[in-house]
PDB file of N, CA and C in Angstrom:
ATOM      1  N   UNK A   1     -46.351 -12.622 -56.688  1.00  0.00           N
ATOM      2  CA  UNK A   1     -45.699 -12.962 -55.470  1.00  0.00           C
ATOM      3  C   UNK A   1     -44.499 -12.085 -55.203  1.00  0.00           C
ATOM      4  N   UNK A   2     -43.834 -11.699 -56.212  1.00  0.00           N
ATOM      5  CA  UNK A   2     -42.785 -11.201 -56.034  1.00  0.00           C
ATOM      6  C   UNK A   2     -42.468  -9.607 -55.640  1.00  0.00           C
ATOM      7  N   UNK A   3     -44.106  -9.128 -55.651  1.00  0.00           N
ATOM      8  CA  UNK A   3     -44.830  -7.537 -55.525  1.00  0.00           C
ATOM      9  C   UNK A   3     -44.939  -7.663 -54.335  1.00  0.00           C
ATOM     10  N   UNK A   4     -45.796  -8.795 -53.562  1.00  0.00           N
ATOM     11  CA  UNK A   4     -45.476  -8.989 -52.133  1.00  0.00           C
ATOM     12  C   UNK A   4     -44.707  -8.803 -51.361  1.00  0.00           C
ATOM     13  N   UNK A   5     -43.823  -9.366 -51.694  1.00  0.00           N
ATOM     14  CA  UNK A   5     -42.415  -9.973 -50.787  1.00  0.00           C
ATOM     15  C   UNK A   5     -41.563  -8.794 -51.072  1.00  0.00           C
ATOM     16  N   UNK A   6     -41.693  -7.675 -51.978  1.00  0.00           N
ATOM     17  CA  UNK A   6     -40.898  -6.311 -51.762  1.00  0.00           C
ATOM     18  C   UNK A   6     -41.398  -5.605 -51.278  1.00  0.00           C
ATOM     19  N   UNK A   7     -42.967  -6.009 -50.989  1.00  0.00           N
ATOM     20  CA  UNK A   7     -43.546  -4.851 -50.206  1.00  0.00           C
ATOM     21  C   UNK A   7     -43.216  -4.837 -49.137  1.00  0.00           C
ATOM     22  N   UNK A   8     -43.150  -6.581 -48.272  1.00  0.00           N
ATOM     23  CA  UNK A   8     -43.119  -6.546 -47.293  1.00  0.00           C
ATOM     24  C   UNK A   8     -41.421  -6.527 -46.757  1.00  0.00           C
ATOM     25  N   UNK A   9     -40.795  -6.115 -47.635  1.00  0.00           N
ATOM     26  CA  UNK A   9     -39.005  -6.190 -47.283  1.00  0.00           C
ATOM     27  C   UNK A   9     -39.419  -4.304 -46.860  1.00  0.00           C
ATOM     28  N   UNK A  10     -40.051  -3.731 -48.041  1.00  0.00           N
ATOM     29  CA  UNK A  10     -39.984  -2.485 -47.995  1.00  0.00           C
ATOM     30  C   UNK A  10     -40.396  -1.510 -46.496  1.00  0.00           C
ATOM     31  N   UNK A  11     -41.678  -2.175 -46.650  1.00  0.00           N
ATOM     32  CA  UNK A  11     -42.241  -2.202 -45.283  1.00  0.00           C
ATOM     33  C   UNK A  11     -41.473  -2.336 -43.571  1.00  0.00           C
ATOM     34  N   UNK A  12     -40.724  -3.009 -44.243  1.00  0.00           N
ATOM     35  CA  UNK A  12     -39.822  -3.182 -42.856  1.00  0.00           C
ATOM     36  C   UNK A  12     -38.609  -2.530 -43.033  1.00  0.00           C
ATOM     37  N   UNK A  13     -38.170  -1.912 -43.883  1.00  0.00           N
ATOM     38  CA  UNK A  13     -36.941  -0.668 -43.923  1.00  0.00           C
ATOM     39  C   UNK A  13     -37.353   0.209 -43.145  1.00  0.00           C
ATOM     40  N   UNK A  14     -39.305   0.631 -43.558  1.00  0.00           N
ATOM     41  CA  UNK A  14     -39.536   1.836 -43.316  1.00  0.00           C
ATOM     42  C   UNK A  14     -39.872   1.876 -41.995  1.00  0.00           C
ATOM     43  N   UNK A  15     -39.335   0.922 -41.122  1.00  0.00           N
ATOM     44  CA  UNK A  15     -39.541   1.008 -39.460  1.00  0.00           C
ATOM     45  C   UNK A  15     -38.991   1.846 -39.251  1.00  0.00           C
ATOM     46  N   UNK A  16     -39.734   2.432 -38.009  1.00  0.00           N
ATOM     47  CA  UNK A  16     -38.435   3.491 -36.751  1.00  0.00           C
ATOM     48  C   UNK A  16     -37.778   2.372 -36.021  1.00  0.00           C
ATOM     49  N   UNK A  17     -37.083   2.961 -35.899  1.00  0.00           N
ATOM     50  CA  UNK A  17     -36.290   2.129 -34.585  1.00  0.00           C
ATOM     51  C   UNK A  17     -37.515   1.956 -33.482  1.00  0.00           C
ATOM     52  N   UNK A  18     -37.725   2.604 -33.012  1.00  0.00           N
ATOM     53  CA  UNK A  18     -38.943   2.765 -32.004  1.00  0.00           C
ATOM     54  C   UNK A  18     -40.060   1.274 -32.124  1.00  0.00           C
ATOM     55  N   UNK A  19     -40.017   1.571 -33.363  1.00  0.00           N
ATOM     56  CA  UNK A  19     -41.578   0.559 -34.016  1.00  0.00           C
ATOM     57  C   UNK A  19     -40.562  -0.869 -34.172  1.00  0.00           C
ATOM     58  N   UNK A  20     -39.610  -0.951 -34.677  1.00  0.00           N
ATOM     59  CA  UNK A  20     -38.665  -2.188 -34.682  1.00  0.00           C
ATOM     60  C   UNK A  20     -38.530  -2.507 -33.166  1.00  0.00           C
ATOM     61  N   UNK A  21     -38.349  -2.107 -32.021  1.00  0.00           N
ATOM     62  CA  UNK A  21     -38.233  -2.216 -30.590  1.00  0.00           C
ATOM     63  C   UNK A  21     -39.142  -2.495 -30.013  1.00  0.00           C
ATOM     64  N   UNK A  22     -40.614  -2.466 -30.796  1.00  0.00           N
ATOM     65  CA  UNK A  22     -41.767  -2.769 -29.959  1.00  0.00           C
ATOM     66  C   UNK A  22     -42.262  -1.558 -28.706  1.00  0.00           C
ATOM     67  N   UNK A  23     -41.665  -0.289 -29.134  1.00  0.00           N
ATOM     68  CA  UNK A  23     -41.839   0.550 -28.369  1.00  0.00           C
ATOM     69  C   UNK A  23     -42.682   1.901 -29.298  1.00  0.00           C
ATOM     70  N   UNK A  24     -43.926   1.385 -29.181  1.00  0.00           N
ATOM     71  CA  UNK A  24     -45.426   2.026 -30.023  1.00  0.00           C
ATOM     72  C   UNK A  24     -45.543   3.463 -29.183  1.00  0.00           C
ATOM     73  N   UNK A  25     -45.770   2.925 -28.006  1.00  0.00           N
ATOM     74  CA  UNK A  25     -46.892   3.862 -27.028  1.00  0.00           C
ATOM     75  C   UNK A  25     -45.972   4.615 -25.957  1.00  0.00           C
ATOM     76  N   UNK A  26     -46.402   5.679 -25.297  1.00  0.00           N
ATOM     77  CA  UNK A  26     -45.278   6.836 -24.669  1.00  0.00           C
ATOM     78  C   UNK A  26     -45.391   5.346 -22.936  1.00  0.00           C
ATOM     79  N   UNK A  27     -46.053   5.385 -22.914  1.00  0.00           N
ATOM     80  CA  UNK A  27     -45.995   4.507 -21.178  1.00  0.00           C
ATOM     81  C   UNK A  27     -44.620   3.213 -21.806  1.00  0.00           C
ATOM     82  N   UNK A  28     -44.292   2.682 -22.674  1.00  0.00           N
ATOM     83  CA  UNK A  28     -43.583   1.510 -23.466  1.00  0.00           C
ATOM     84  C   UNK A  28     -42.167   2.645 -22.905  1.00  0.00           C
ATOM     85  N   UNK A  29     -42.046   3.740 -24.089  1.00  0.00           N
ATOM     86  CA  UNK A  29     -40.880   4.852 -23.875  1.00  0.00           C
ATOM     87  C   UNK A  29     -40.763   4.866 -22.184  1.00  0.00           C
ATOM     88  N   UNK A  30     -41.701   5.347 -21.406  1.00  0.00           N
ATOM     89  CA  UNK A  30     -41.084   5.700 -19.953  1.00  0.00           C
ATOM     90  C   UNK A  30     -41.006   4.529 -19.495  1.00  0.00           C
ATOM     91  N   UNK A  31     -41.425   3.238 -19.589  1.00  0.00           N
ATOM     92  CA  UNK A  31     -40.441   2.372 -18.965  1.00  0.00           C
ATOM     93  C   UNK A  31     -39.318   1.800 -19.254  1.00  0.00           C
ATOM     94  N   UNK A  32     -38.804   1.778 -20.688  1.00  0.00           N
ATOM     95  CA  UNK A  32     -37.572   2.006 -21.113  1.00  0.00           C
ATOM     96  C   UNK A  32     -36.318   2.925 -20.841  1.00  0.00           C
ATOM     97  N   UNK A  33     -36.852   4.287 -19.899  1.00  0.00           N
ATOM     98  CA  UNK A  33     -36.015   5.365 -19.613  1.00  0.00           C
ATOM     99  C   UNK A  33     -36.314   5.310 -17.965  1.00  0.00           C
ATOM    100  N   UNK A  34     -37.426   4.615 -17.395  1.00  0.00           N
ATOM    101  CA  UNK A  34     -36.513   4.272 -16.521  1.00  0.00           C
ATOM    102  C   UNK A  34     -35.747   2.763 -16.190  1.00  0.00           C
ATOM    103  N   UNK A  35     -35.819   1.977 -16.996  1.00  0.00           N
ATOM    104  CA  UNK A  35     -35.279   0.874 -17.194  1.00  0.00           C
ATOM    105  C   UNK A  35     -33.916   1.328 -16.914  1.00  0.00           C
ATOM    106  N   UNK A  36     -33.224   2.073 -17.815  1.00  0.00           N
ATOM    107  CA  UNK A  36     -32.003   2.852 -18.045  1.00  0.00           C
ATOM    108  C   UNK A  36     -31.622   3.422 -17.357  1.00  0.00           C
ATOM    109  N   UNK A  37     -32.551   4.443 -16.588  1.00  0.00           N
ATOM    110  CA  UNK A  37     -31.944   5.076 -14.889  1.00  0.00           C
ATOM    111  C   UNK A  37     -31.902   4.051 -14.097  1.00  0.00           C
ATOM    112  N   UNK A  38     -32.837   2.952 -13.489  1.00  0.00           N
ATOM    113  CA  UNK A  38     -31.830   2.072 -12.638  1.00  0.00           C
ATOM    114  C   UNK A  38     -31.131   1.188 -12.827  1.00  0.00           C
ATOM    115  N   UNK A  39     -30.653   0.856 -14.175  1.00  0.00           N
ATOM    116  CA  UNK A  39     -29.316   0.636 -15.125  1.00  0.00           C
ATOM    117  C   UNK A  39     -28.519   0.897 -14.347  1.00  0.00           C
ATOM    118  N   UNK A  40     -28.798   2.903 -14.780  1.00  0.00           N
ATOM    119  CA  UNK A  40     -27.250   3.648 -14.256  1.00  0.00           C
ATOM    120  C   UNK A  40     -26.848   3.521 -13.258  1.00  0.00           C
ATOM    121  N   UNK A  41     -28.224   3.579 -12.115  1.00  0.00           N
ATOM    122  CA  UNK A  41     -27.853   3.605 -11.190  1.00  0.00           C
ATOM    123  C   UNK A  41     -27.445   2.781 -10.273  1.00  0.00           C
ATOM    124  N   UNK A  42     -27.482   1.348 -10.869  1.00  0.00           N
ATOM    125  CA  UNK A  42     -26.815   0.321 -10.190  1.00  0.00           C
ATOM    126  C   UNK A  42     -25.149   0.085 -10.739  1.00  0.00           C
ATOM    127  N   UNK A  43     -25.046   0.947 -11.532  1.00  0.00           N
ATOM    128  CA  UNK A  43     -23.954   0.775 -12.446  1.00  0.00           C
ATOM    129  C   UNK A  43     -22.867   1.848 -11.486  1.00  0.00           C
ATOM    130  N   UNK A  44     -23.591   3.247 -10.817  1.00  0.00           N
ATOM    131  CA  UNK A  44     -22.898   3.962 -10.008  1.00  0.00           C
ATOM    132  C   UNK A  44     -22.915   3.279  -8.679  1.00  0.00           C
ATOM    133  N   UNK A  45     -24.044   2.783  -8.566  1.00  0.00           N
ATOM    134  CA  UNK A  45     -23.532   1.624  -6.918  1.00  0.00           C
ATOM    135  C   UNK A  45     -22.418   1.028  -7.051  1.00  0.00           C
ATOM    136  N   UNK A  46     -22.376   0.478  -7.855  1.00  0.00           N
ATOM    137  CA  UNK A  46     -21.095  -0.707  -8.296  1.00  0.00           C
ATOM    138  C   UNK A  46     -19.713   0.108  -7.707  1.00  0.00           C
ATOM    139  N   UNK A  47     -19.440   1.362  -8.876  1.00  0.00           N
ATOM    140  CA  UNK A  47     -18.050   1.973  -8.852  1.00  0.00           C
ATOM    141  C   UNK A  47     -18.519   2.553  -7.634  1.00  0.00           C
ATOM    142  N   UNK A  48     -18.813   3.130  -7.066  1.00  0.00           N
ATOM    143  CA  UNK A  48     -18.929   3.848  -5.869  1.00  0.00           C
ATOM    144  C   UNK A  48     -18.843   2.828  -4.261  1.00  0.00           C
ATOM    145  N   UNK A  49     -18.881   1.786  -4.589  1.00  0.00           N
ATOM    146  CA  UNK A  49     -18.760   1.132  -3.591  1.00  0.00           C
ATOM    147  C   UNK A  49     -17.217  -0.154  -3.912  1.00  0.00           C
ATOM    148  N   UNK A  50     -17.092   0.146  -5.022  1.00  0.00           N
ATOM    149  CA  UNK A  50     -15.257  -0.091  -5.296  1.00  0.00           C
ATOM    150  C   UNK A  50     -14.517   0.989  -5.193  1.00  0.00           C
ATOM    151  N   UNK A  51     -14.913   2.199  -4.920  1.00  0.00           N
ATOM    152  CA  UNK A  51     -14.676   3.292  -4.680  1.00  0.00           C
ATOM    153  C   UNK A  51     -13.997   2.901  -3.155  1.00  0.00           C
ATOM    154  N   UNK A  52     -15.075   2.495  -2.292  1.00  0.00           N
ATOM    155  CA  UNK A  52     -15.168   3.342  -0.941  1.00  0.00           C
ATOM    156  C   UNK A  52     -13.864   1.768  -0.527  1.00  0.00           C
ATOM    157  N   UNK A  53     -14.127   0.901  -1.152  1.00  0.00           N
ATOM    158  CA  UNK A  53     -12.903  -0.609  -0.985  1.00  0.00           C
ATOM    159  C   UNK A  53     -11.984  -0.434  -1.106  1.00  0.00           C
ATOM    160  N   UNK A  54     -11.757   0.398  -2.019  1.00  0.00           N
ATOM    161  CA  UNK A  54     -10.230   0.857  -2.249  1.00  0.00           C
ATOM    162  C   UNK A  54      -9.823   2.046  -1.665  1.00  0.00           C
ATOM    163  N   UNK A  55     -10.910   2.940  -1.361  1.00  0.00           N
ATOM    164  CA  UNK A  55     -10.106   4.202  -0.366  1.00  0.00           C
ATOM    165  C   UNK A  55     -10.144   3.538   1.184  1.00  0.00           C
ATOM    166  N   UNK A  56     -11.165   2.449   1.554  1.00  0.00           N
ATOM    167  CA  UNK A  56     -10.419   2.094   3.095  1.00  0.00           C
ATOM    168  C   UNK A  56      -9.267   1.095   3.155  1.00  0.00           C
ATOM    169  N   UNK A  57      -9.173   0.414   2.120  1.00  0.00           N
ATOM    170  CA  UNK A  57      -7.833  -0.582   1.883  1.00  0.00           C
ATOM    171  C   UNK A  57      -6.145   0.312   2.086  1.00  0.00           C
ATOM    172  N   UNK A  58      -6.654   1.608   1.621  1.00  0.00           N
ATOM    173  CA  UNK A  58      -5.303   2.297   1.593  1.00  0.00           C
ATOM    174  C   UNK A  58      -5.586   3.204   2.573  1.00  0.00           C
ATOM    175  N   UNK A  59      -6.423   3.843   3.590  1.00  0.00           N
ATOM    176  CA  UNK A  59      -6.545   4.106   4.746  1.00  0.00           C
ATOM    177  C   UNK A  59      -6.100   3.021   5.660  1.00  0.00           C
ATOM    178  N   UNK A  60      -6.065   1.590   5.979  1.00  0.00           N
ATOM    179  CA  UNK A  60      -5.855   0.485   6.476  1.00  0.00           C
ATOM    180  C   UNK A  60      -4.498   0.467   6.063  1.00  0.00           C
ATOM    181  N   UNK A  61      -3.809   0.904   5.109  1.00  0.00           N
ATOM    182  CA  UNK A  61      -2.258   0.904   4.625  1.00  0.00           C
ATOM    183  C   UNK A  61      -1.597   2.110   5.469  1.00  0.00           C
ATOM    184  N   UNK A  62      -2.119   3.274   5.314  1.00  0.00           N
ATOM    185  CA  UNK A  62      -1.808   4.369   6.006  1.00  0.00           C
ATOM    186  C   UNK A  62      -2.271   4.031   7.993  1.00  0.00           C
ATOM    187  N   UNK A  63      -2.434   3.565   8.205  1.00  0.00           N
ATOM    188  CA  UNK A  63      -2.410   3.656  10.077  1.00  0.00           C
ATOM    189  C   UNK A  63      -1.902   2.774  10.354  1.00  0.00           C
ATOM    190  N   UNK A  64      -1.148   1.649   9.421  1.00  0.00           N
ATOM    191  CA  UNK A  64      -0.220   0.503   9.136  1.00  0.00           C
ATOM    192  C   UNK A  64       0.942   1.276   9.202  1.00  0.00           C
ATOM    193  N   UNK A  65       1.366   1.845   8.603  1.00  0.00           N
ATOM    194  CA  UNK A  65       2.080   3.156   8.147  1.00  0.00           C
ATOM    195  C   UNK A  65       2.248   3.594   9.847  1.00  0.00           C
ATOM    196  N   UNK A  66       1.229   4.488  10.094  1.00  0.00           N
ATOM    197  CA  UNK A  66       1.194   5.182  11.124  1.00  0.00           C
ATOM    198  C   UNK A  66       1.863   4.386  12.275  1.00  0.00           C
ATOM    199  N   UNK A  67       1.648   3.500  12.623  1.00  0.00           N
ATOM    200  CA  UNK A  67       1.614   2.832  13.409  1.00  0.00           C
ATOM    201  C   UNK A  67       3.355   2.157  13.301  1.00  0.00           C
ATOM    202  N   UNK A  68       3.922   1.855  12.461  1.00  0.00           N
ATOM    203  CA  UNK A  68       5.401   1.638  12.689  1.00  0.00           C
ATOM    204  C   UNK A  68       5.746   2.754  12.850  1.00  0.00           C
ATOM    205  N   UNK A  69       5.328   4.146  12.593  1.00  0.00           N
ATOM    206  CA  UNK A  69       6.037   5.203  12.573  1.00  0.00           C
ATOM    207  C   UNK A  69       5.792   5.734  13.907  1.00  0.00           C
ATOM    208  N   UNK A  70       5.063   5.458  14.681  1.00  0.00           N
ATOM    209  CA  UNK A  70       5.097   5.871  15.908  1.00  0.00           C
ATOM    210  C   UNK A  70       5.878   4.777  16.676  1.00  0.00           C
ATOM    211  N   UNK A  71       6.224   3.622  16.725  1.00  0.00           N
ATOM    212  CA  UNK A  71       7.058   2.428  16.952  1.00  0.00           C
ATOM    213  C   UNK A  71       8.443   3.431  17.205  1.00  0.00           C
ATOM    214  N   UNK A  72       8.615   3.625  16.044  1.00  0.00           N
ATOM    215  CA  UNK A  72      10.161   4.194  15.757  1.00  0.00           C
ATOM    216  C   UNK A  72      10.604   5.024  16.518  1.00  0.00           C
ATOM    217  N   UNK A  73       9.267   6.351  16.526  1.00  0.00           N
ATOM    218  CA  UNK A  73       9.825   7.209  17.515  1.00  0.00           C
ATOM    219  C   UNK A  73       9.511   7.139  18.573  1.00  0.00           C
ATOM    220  N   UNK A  74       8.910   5.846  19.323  1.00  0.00           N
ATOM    221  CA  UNK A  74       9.162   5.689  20.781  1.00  0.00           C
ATOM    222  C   UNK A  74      10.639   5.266  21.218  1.00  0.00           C
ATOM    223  N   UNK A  75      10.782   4.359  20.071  1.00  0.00           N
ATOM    224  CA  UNK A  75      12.455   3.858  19.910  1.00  0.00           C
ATOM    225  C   UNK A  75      13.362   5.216  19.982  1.00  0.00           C
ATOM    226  N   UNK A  76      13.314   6.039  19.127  1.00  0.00           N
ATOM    227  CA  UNK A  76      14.388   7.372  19.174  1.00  0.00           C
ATOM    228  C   UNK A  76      14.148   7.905  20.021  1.00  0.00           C
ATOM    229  N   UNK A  77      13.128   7.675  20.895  1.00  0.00           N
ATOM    230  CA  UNK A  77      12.810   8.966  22.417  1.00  0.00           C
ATOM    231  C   UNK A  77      13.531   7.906  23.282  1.00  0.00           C
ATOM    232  N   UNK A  78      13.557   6.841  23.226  1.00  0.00           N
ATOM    233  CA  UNK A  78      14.107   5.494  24.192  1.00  0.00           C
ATOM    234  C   UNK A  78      15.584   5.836  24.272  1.00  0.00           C
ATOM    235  N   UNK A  79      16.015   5.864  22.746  1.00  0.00           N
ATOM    236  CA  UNK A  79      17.285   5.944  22.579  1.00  0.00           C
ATOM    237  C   UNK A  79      17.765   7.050  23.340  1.00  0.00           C
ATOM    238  N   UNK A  80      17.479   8.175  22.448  1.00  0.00           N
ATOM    239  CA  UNK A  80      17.827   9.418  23.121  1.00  0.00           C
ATOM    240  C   UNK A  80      18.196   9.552  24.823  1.00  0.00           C
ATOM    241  N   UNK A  81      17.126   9.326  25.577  1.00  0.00           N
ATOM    242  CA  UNK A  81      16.759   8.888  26.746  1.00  0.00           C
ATOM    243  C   UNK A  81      17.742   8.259  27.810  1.00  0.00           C
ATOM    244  N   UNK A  82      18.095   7.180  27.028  1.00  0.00           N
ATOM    245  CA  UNK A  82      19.240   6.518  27.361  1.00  0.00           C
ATOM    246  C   UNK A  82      20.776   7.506  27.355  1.00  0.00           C
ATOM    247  N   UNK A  83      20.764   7.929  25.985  1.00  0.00           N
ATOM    248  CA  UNK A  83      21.946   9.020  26.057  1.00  0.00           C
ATOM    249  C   UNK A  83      22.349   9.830  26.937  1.00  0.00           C
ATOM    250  N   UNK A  84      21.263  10.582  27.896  1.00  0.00           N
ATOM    251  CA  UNK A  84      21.114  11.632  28.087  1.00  0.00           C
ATOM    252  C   UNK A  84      21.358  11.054  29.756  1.00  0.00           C
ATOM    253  N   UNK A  85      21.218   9.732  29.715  1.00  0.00           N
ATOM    254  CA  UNK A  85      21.223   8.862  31.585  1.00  0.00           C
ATOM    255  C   UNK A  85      22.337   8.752  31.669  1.00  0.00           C
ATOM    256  N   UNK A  86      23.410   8.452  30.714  1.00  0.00           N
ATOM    257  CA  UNK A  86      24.646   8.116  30.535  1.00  0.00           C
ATOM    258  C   UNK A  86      25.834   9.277  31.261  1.00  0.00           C
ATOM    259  N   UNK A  87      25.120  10.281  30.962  1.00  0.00           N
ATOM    260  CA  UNK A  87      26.182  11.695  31.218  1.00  0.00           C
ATOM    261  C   UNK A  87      25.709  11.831  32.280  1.00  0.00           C
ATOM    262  N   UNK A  88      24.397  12.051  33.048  1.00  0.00           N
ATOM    263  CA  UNK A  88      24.204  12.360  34.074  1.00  0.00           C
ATOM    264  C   UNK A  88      24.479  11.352  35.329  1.00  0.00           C
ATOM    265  N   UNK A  89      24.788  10.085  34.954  1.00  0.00           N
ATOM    266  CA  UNK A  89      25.356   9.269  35.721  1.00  0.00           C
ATOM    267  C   UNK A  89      26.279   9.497  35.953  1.00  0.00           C
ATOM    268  N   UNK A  90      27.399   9.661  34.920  1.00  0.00           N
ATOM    269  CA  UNK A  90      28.834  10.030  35.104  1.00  0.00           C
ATOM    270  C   UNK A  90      29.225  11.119  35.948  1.00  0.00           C
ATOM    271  N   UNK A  91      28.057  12.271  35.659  1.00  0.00           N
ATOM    272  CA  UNK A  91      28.375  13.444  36.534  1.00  0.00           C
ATOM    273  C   UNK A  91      28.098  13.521  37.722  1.00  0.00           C
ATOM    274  N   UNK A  92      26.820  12.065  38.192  1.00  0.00           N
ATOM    275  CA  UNK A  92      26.616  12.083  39.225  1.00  0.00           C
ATOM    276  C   UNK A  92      27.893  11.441  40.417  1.00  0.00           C
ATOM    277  N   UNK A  93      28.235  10.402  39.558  1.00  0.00           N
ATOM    278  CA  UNK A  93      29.645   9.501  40.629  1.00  0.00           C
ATOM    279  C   UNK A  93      30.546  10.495  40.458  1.00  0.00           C
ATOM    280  N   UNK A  94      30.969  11.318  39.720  1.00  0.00           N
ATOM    281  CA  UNK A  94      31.901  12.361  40.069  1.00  0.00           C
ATOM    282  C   UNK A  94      32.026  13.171  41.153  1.00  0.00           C
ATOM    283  N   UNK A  95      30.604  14.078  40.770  1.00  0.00           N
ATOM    284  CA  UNK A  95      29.963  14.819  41.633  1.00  0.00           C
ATOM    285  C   UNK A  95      29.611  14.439  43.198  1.00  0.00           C
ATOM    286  N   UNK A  96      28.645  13.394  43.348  1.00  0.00           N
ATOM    287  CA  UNK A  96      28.498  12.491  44.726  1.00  0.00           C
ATOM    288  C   UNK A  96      29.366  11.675  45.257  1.00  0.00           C
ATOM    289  N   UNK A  97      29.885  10.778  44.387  1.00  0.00           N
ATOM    290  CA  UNK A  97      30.733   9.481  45.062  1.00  0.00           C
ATOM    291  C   UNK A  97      32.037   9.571  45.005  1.00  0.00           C
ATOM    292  N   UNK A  98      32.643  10.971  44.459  1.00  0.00           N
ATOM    293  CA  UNK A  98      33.728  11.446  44.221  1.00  0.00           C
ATOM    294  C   UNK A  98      34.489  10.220  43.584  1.00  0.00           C
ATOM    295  N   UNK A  99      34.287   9.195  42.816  1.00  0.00           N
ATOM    296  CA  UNK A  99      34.562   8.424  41.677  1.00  0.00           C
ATOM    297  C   UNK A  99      35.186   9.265  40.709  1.00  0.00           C
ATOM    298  N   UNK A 100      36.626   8.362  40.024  1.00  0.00           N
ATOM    299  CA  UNK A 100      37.108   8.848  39.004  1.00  0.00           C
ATOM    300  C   UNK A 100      37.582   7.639  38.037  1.00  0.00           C
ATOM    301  N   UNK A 101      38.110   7.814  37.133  1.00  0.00           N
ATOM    302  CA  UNK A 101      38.596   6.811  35.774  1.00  0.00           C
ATOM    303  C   UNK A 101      39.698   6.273  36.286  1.00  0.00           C
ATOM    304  N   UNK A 102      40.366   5.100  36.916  1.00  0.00           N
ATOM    305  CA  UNK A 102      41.378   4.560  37.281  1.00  0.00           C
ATOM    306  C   UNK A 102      42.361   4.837  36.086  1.00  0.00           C
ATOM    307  N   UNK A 103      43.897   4.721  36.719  1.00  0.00           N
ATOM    308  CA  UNK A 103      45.041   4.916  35.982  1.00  0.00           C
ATOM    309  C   UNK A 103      44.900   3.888  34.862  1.00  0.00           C
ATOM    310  N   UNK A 104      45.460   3.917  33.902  1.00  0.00           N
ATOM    311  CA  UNK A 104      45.694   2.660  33.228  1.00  0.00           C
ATOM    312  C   UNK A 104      46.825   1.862  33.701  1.00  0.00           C
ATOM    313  N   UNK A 105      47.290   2.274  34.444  1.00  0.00           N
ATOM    314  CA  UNK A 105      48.314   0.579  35.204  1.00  0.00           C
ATOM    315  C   UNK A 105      47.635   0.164  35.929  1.00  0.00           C
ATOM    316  N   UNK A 106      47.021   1.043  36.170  1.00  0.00           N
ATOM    317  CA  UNK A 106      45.653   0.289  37.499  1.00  0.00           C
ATOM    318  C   UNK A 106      44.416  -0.508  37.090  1.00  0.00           C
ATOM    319  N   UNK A 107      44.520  -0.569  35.902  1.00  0.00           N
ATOM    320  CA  UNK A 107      43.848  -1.788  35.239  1.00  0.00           C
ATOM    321  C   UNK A 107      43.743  -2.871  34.714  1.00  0.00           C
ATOM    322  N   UNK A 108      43.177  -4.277  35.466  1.00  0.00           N
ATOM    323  CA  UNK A 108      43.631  -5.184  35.605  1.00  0.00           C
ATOM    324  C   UNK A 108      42.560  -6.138  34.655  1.00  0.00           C
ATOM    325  N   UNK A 109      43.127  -6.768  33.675  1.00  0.00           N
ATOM    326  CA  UNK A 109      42.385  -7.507  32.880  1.00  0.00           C
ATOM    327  C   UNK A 109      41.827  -8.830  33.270  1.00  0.00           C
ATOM    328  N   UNK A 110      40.678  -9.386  33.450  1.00  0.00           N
ATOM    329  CA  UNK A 110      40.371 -10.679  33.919  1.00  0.00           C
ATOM    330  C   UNK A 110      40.224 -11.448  32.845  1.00  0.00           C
ATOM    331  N   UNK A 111      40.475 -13.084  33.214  1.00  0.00           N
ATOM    332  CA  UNK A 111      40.356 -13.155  32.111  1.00  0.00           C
ATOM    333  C   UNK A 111      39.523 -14.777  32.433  1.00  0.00           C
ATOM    334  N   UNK A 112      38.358 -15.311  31.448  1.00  0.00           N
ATOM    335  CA  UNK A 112      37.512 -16.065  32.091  1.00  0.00           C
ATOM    336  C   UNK A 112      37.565 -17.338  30.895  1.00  0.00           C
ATOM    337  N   UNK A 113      38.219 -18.302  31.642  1.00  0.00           N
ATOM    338  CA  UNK A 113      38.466 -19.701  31.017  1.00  0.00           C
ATOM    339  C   UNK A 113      37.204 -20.448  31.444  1.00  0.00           C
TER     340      UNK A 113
END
């Protein structure tokens, strides 16, 4: 009994991997390899489409971005704008309405209770 039972321990060292896997015959092998290509290739779907989540998440950050930053400089063209009404007003009541800056005694403080 005991000639047996080393044969059959022995016997099973001397597997391939292949023959331990149940993979005898070449048709067994090619569906195992492509088992493994659409493995991979669901494995590159995966990252490639956490890929494309995270590059439009931060495109969606950037025209977020964009978008106060054009805010701003409608504001500084506003501002500006304004600056630029200020002087030409002044030069205009000078110029047209012959308007000038009253004396300072000639200025009379109101005062509202």
């Amino acid at each position: 009994m005991k000639k047996s039972a080393s044969n059959s321990i022995n016997s099973k060292d001397s597997l391939s991997v292949f023959q331990w896997a149940g993979i005898n015959r070449p048709s067994s092998l090619v569906l195992v390899c492509i088992l493994g290509l659409v493995l991979g290739t669901g494995l590159s779907v995966v990252q490639t489409t956490h890929d494309n989540r995270f590059s439009f998440n931060k495109l969606q950050e950037l025209r977020a971005q964009a978008n106060e930053l054009d805010v701003k400089w409608g504001q500084l063209l506003l501002e500006q704008s304004t600056f630029g009404v200020e002087g030409r007003i002044e030069s205009k009541a000078i110029g047209q309405l012959q308007m000038r800056v009253p004396e300072i005694a000639r200025i009379v403080m109101v005062k509202n209770d």
